[in-house]
Each structure stands twice: as C-alpha cells, then as structure tokens.
C-alpha atoms as a PDB file:
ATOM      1  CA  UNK A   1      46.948-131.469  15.638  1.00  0.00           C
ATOM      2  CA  UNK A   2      47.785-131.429  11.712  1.00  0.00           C
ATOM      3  CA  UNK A   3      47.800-128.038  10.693  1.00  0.00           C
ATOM      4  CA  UNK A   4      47.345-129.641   7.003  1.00  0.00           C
ATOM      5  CA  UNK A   5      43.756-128.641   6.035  1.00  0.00           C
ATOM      6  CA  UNK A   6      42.823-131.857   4.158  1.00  0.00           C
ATOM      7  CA  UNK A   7      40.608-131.865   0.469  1.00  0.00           C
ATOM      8  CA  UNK A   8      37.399-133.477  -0.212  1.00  0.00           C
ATOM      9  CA  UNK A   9      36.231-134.038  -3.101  1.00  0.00           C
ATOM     10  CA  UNK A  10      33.091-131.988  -2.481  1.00  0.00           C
ATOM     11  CA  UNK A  11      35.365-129.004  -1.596  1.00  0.00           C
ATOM     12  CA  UNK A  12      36.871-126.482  -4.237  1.00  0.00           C
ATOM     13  CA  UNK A  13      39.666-123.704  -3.100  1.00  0.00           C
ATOM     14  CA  UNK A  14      37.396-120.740  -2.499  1.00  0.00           C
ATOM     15  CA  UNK A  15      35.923-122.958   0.595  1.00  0.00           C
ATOM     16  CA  UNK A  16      38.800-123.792   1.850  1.00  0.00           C
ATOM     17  CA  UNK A  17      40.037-120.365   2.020  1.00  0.00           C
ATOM     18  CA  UNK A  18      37.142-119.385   3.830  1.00  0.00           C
ATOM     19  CA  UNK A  19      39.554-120.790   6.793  1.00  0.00           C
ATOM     20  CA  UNK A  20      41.604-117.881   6.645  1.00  0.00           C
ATOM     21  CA  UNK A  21      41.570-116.856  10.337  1.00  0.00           C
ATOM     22  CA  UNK A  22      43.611-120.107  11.261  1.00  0.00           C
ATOM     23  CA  UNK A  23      46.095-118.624   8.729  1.00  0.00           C
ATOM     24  CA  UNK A  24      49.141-117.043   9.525  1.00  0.00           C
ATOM     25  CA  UNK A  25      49.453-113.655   8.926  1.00  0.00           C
ATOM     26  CA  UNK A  26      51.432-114.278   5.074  1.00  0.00           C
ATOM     27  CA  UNK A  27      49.762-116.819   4.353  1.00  0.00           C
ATOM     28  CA  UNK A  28      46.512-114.858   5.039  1.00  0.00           C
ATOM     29  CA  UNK A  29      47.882-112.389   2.578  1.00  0.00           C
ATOM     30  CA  UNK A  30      48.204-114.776  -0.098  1.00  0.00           C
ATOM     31  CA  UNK A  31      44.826-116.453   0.325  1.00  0.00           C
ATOM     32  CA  UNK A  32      43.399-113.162   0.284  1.00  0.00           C
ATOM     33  CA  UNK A  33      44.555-111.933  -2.786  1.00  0.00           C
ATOM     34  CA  UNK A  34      43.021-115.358  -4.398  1.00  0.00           C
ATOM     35  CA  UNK A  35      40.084-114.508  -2.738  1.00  0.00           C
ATOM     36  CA  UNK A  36      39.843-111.338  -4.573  1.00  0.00           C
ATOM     37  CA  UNK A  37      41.210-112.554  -8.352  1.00  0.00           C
ATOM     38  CA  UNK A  38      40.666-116.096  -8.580  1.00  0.00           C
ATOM     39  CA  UNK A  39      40.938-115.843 -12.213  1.00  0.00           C
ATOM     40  CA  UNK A  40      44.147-113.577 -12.539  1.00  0.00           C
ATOM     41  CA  UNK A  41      45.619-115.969  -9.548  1.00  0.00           C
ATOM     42  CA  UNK A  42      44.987-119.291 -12.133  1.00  0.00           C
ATOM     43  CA  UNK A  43      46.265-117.686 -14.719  1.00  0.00           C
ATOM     44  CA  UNK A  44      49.694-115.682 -13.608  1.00  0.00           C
ATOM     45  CA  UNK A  45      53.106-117.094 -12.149  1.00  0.00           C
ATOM     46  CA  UNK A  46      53.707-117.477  -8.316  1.00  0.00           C
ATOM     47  CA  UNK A  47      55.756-114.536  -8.579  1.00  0.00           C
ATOM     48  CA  UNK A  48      52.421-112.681  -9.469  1.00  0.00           C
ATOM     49  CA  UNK A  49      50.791-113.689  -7.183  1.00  0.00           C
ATOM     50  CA  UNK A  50      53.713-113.576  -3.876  1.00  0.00           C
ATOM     51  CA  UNK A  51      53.954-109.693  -5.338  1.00  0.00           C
ATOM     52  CA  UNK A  52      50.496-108.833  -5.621  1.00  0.00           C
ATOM     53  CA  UNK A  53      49.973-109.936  -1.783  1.00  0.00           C
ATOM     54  CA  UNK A  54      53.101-108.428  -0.766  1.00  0.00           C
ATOM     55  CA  UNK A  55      54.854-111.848   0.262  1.00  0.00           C
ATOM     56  CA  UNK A  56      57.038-114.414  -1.168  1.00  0.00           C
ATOM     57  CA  UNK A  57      57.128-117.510  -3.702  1.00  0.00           C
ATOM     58  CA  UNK A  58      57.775-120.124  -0.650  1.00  0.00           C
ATOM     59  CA  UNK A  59      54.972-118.476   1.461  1.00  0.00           C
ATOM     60  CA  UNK A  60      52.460-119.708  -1.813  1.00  0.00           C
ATOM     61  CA  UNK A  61      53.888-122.663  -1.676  1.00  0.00           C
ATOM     62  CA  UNK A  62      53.447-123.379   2.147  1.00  0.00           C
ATOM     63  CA  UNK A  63      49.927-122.095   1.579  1.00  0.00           C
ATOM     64  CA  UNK A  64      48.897-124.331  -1.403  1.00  0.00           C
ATOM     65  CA  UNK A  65      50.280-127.923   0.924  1.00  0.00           C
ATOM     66  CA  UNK A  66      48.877-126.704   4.074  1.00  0.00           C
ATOM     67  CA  UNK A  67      45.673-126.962   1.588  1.00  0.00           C
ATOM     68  CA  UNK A  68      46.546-130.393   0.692  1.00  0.00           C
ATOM     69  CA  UNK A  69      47.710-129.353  -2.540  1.00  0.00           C
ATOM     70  CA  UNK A  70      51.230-130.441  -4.105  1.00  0.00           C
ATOM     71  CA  UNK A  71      52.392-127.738  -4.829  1.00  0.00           C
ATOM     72  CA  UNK A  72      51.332-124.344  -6.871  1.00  0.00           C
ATOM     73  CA  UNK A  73      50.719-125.789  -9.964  1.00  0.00           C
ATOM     74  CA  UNK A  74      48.598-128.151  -8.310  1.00  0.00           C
ATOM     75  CA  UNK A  75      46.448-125.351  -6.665  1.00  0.00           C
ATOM     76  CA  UNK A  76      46.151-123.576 -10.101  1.00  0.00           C
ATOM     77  CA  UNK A  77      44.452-126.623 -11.937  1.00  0.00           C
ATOM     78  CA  UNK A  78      42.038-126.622  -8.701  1.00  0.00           C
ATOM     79  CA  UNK A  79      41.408-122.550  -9.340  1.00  0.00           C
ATOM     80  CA  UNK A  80      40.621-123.233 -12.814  1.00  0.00           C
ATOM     81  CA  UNK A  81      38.529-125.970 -12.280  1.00  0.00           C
ATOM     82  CA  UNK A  82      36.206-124.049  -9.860  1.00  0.00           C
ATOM     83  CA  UNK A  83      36.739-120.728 -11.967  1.00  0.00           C
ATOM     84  CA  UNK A  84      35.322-123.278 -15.092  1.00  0.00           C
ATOM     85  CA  UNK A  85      31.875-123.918 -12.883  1.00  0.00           C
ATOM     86  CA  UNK A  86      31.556-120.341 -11.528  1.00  0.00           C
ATOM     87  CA  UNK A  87      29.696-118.042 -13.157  1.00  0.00           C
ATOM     88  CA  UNK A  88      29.432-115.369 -10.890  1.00  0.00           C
ATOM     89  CA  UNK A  89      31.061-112.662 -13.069  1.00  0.00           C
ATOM     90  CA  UNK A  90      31.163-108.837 -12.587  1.00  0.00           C
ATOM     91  CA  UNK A  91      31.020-109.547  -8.697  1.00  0.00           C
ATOM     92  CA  UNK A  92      32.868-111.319  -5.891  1.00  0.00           C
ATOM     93  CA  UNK A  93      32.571-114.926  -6.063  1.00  0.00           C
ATOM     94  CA  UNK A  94      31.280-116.501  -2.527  1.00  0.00           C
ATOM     95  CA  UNK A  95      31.066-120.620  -2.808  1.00  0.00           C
ATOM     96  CA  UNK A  96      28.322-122.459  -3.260  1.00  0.00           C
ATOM     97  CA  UNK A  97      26.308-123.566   0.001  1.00  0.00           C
ATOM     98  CA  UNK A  98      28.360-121.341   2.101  1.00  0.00           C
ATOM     99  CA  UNK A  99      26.196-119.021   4.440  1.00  0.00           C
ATOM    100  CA  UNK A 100      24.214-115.670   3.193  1.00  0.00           C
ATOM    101  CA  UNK A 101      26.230-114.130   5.752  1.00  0.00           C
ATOM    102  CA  UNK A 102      29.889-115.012   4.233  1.00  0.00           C
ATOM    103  CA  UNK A 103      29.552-112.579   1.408  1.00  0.00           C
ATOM    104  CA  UNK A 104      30.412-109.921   3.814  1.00  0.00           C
ATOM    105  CA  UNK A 105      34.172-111.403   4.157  1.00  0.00           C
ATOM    106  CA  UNK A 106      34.277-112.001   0.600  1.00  0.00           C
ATOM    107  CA  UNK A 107      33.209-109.065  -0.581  1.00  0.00           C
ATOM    108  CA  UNK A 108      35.456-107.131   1.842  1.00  0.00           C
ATOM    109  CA  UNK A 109      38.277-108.827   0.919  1.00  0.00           C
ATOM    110  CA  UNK A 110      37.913-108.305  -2.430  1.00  0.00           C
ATOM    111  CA  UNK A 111      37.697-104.305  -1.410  1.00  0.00           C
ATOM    112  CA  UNK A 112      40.421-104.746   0.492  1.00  0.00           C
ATOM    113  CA  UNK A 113      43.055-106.566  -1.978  1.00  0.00           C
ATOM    114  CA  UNK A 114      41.928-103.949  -4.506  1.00  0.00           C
ATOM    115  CA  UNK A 115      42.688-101.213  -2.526  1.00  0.00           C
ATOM    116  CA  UNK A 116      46.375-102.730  -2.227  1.00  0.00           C
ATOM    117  CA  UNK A 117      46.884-103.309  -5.453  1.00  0.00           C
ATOM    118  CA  UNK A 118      45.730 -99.868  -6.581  1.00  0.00           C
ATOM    119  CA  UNK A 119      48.688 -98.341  -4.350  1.00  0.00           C
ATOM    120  CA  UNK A 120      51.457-100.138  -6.379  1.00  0.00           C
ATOM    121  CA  UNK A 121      50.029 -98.854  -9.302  1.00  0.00           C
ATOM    122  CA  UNK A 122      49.225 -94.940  -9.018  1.00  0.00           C
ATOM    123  CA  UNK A 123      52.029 -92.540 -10.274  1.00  0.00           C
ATOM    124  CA  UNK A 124      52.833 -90.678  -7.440  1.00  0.00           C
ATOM    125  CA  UNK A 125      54.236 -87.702  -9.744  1.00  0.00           C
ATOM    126  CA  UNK A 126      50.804 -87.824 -11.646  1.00  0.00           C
ATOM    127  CA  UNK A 127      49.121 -87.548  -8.221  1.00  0.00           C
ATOM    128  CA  UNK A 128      51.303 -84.699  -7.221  1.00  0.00           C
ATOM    129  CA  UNK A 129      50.574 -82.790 -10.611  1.00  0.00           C
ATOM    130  CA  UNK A 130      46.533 -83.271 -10.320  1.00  0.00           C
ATOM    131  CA  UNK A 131      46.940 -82.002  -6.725  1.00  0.00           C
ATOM    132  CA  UNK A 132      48.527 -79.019  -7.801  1.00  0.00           C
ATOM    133  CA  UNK A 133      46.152 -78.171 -10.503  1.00  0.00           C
ATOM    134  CA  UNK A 134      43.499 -78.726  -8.433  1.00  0.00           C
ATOM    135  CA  UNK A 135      44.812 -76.152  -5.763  1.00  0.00           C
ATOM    136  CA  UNK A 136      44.806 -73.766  -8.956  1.00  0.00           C
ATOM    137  CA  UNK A 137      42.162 -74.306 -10.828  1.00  0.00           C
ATOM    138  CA  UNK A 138      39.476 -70.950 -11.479  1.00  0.00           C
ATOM    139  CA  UNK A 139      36.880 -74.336 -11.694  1.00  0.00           C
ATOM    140  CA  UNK A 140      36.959 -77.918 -11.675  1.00  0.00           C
ATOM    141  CA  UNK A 141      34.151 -80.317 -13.006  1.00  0.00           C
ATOM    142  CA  UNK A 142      33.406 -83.561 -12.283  1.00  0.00           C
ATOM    143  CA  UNK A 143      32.555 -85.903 -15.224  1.00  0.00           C
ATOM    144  CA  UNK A 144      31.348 -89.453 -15.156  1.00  0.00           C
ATOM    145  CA  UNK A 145      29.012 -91.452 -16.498  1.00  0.00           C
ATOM    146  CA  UNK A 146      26.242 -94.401 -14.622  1.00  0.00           C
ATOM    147  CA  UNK A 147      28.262 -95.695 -11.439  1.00  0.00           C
ATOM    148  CA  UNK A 148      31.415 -93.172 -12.156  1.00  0.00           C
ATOM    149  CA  UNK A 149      28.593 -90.641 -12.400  1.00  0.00           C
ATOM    150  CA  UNK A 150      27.540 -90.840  -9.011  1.00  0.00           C
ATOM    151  CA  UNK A 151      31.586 -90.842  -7.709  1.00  0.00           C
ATOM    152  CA  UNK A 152      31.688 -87.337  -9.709  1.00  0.00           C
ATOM    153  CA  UNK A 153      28.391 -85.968  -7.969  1.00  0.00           C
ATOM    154  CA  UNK A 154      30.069 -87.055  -4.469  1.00  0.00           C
ATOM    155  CA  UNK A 155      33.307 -85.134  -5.191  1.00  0.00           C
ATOM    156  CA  UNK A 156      31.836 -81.521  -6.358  1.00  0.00           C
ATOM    157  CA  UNK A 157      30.092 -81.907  -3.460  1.00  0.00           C
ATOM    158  CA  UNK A 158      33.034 -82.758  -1.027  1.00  0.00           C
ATOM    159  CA  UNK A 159      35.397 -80.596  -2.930  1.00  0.00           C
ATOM    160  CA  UNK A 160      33.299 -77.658  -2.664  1.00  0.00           C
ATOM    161  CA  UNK A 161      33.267 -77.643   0.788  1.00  0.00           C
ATOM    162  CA  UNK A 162      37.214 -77.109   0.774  1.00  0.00           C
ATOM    163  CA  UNK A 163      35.834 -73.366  -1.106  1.00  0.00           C
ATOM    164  CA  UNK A 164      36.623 -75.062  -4.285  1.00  0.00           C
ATOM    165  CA  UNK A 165      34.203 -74.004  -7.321  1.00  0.00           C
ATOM    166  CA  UNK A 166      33.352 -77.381  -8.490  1.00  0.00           C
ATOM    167  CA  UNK A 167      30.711 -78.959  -9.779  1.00  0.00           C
ATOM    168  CA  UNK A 168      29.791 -81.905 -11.547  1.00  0.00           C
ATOM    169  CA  UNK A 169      26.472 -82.393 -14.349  1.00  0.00           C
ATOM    170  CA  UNK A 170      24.428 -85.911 -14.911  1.00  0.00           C
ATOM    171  CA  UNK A 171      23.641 -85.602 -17.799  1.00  0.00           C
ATOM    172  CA  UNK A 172      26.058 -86.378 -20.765  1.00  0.00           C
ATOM    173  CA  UNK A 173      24.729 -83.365 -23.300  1.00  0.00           C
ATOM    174  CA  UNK A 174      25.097 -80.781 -20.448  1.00  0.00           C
ATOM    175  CA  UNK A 175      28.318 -82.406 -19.810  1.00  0.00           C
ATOM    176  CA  UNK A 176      29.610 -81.433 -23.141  1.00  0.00           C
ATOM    177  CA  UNK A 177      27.928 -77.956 -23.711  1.00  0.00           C
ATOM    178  CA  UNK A 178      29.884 -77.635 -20.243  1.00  0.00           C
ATOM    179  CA  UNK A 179      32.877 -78.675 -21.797  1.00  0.00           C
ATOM    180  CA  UNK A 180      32.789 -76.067 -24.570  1.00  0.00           C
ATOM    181  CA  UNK A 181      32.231 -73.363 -22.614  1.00  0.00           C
ATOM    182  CA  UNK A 182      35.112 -74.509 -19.742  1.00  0.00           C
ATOM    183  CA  UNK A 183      37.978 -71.662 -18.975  1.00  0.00           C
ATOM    184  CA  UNK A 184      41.312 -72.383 -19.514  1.00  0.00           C
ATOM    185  CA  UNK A 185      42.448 -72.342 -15.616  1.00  0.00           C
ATOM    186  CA  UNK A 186      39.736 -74.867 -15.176  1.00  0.00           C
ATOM    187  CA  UNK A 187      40.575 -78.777 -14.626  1.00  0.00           C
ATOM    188  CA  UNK A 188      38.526 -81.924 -15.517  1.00  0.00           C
ATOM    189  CA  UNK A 189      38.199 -84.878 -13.704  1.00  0.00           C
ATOM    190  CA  UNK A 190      36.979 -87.556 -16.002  1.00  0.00           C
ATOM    191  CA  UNK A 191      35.779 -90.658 -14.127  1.00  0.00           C
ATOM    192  CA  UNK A 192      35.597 -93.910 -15.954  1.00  0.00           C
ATOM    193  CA  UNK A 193      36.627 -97.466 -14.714  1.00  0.00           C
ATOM    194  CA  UNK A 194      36.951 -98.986 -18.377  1.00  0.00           C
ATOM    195  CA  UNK A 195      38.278 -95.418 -19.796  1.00  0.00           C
ATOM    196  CA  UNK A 196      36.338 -96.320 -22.904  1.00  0.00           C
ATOM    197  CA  UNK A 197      33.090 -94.109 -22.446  1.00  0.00           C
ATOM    198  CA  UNK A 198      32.419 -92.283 -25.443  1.00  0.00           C
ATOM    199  CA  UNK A 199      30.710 -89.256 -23.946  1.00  0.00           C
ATOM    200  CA  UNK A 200      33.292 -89.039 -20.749  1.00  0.00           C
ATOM    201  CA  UNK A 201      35.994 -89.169 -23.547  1.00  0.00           C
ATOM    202  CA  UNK A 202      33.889 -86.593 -25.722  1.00  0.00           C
ATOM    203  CA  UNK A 203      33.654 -84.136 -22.697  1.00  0.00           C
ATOM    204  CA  UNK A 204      36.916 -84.588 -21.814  1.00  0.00           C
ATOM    205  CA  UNK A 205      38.517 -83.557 -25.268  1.00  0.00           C
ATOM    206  CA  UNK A 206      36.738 -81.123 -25.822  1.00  0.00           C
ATOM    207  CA  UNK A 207      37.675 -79.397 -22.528  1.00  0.00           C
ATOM    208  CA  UNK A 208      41.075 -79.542 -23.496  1.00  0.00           C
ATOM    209  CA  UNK A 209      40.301 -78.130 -26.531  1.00  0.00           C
ATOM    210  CA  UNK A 210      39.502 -74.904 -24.348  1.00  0.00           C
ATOM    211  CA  UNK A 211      42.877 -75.511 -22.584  1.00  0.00           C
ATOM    212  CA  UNK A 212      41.594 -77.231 -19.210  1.00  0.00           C
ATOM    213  CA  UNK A 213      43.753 -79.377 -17.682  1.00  0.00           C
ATOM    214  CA  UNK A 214      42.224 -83.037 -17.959  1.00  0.00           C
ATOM    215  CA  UNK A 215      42.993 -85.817 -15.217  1.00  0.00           C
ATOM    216  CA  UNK A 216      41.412 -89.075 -15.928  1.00  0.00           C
ATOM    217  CA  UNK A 217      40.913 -91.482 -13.192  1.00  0.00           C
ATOM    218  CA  UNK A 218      40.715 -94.911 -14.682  1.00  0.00           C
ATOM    219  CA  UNK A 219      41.111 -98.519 -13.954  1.00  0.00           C
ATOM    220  CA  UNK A 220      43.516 -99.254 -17.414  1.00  0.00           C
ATOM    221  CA  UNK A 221      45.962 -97.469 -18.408  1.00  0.00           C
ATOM    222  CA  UNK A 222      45.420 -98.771 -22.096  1.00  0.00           C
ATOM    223  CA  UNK A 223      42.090 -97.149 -22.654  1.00  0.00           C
ATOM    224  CA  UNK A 224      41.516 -94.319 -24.594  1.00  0.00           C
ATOM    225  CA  UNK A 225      40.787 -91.623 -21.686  1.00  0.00           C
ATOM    226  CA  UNK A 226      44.355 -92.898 -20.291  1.00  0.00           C
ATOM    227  CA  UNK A 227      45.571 -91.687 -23.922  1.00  0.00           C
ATOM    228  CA  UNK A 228      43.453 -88.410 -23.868  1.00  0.00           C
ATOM    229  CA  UNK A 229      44.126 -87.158 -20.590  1.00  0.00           C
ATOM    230  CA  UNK A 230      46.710 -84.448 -19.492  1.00  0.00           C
ATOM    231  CA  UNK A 231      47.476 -86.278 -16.284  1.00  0.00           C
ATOM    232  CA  UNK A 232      46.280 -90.693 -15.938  1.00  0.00           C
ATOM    233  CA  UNK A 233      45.880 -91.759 -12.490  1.00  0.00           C
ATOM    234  CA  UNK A 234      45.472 -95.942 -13.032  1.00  0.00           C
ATOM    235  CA  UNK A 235      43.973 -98.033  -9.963  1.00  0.00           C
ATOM    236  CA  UNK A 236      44.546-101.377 -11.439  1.00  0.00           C
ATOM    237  CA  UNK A 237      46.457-103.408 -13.758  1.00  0.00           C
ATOM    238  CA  UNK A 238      44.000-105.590 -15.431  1.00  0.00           C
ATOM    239  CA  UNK A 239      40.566-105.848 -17.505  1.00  0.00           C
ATOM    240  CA  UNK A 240      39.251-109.409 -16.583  1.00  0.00           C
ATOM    241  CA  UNK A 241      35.349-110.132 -16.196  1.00  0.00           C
ATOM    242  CA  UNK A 242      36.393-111.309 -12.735  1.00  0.00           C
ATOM    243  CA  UNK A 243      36.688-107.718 -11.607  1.00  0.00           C
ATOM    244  CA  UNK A 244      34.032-106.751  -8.712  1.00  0.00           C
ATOM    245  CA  UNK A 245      32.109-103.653  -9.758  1.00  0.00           C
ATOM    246  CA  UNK A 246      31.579-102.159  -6.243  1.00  0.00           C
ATOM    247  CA  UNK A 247      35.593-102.973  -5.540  1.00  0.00           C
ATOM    248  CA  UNK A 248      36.598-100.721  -8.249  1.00  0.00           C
ATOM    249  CA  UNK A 249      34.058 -97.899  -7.621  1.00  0.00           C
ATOM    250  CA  UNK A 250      35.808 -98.032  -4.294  1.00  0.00           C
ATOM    251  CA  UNK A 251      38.843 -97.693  -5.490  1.00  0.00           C
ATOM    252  CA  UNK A 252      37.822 -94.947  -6.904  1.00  0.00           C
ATOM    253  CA  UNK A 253      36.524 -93.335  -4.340  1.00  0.00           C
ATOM    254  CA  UNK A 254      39.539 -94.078  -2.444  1.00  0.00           C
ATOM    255  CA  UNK A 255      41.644 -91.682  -4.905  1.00  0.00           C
ATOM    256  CA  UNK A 256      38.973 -89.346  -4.963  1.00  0.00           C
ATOM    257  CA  UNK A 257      39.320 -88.787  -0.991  1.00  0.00           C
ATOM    258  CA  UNK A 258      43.274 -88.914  -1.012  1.00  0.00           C
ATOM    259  CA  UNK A 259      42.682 -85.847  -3.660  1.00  0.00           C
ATOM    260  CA  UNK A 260      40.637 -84.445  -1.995  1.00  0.00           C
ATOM    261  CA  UNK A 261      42.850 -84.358   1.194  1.00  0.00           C
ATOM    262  CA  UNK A 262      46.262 -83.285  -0.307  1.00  0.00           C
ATOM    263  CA  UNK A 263      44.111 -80.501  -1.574  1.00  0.00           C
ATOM    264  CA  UNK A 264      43.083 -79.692   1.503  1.00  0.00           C
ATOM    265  CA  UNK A 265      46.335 -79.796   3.244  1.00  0.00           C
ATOM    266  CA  UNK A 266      47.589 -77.611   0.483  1.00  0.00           C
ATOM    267  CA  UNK A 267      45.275 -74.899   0.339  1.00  0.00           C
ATOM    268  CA  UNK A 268      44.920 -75.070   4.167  1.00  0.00           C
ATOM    269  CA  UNK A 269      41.314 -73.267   5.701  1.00  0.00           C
ATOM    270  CA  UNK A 270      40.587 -70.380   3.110  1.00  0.00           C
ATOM    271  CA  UNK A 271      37.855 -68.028   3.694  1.00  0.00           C
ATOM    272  CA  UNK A 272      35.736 -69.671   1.469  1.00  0.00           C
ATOM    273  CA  UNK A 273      36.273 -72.835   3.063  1.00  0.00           C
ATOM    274  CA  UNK A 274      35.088 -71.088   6.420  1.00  0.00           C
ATOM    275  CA  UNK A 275      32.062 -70.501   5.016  1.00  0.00           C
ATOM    276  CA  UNK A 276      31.385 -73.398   3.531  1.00  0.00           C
ATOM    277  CA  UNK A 277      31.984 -75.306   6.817  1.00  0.00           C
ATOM    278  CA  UNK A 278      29.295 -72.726   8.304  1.00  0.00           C
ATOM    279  CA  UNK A 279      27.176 -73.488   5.649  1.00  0.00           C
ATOM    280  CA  UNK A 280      27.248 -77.522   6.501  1.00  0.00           C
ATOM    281  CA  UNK A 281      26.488 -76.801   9.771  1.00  0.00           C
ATOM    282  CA  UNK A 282      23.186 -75.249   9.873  1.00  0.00           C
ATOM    283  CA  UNK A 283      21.510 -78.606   8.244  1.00  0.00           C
ATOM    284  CA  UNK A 284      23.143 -79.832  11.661  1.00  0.00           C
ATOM    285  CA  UNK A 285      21.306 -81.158  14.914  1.00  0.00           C
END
C-alpha cells in the first residue's frame, strides 16, 4: 500500500496530522510539534522546527511528501493558509468537522510539546540557585496574579507540607503590604506567564527592596519580571497569540513540582515535615 497520505482539496494540514499514529516514531515528533505551534512552525526555518522536535531537517522533509507535499516550503504555504482561516487563538487549534472527542489529542499534544520545549530552555544553574534559596529561606511567598494566582495558592500549599513556612495571598494589595513587611532571609516566587503584570512586578520589587531573594517564573525572558528578578527561570521561547493558555499554566506547574522536589530531596524529612505529613493524614479515609 502507498504509505503517501494523499491531499484533497477539502483537507488542510492540521487534519492530516490527525494521522499521526501511522507515523513513525520521528516523524511523529515532527508532526507533533506542528500540532502544538502551527504558527511558529509557518513562520521559522526547518532547522527550527527539526530542533524544536528533537529530530532532523530530512525527517521534515520525509514528513511534509509522505503528506503529499513537495517539499517544506510547500507545507509552510499550506500552514499559513489554514493558520489565515483559523481563528482559534489563545487555545489549541482542533480542525474543523473533526470529532468533539479529538480535542483531547490535540490539546495533549500541545501540553506535551510544551513541556519539551520548556526543558531546552530552563537554566539549570538558575534552577540550582532557587533550589538552594528555597532550602534557606526563614519564609517564602507565593505571588501571582488570575491563572498564575491559583499556581501560587497550589505551591504554599504543597511546599508547606515539606515544613516549609510558605504562603501565598490573592489578593494584589495584601500582596504588596506583604511585600513591605517581607524579612530579608525570605524568597519570592513571582508567577507570571507574560512577566508583564504590574502588581506581580510591584510585589516583587518591593520585596527586594527588603532584601528577599526574588525568583520569577515566566514564559519570556524579555519581560520586565525576567529583568527584575534575582534569579529568571524561562519555560518558553516565544510570545505568539498561538500559545495555549492551559499548556503554559502547565508548564508552570511542571517547574513548580520539579522545585518543589529538589527541595525536598535537599532538605530530606525534617521534623516539621513529620508533622505536617501527620497533619495531611487525619483529613484521610
């Protein structure tokens, strides 16, 4: 049988990707990480796109014939055109007609590609530093505001069970009353995905004003928190309107945890830990 999978004119890219478990494993990869960026996949090189699915310039290629396409430039005219008549912005794109059900895939593959292209772009020394701090710190609050609120309210509460003093406060005026009244062997963690919130930023300066160690967990490292910060951890490399909310708040969440667990492993089962852990457990079955 033809492995080529043949156009139609009724079909655009994103549906014929929708294939992808008569891929092989690359070329899976690749269609995958169009999936998840149409628009930054249009616009950059193939080299862009072969590293930001971990593969190679040929395995594109082979990918954008087996879909009846000429070549990669060929593919990229296709991307634009259906990236021209979408208008699905701020969330994962699924195709038109294709099943309720399909925007599971989509949207998981979106998650997923995120996820890897978060890991090429965190500075492993910056994550070692924050770690540290946090395993020092007399305090640390959580700061955030709407969606990156919530992320902050999640951490106190899972760093506190390590016997951390943490916390984290809603609302953006106790936020920065917080702020001015932080200790100086206390640490920050500003959350913000565009690192342009004005009262995350506000909070955040004026903690270091009180000499607290700020780490800012953003999604662009050209954003004012980035600038602000003691210590930037940056999950992604671009700003586009493609960019699925819910894939970057998992991102997010992602670095959260991995914090949360090098602490952990650091300051290994203290006391206050202990009683913590006893603590969970009585709102147990």
């Amino acid at each position: 049988m033809d492995e080529t999978i043949l156009r139609t004119g009724e079909q655009d890219t994103a549906q014929l990707l929708s294939r992808l478990g008569s891929l092989p494993p690359a070329e899976r990869l690749v269609a995958e990480a169009v999936l998840a960026k149409p628009i930054e996949s249009m616009r950059g090189s193939i080299g862009e796109l072969a590293t930001r699915s971990s593969t190679s310039p040929a395995t594109v290629i082979r990918l954008a014939r087996r879909l009846g396409y000429s070549g990669f430039a060929d593919w990229k005219i296709a991307l634009a055109e259906q990236a021209g008549r979408s208008s699905q912005f701020g969330h994962v794109t699924v195709p038109t007609g294709a099943p309720t059900e399909s925007a599971v895939h989509y949207t998981l593959a979106a998650d997923s590609e995120s996820l890897r292209t978060a890991g090429h772009f965190i500075d492993n020394v910056a994550f070692s530093a924050a770690v540290e701090q946090i395993t020092l710190a007399s305090e640390i609050m959580f700061i955030g505001a709407g969606t990156s609120g919530a992320l902050a309210q999640l951490a106190a509460y899972r760093f506190s069970a390590l016997g951390i003093r943490a916390h984290a406060i809603s609302d953006t005026l106790h936020q920065h009353l917080a702020a001015a009244n932080i200790g100086s062997r206390s640490v920050v963690i500003a959350i913000s995905h565009t690192g342009s919130t004005k009262t995350t930023i506000r909070a955040a300066t004026t903690a270091q004003e009180r000499g607290a160690v700020v780490v800012g967990i953003v999604s662009s490292a050209k954003s004012p928190l980035a600038e602000t910060a003691n210590l930037v951890l940056v999950t992604a490399g671009d700003q586009g309107p493609e960019q699925d909310v819910f894939a970057n708040r998992v991102v997010h969440l992602s670095l959260l945890g991995a914090l949360h667990t090098a602490a952990g492993i650091a300051l290994g089962t203290p006391e206050e830990g202990t009683k913590a852990a006893k603590i969970i457990a009585t709102y147990q079955y």
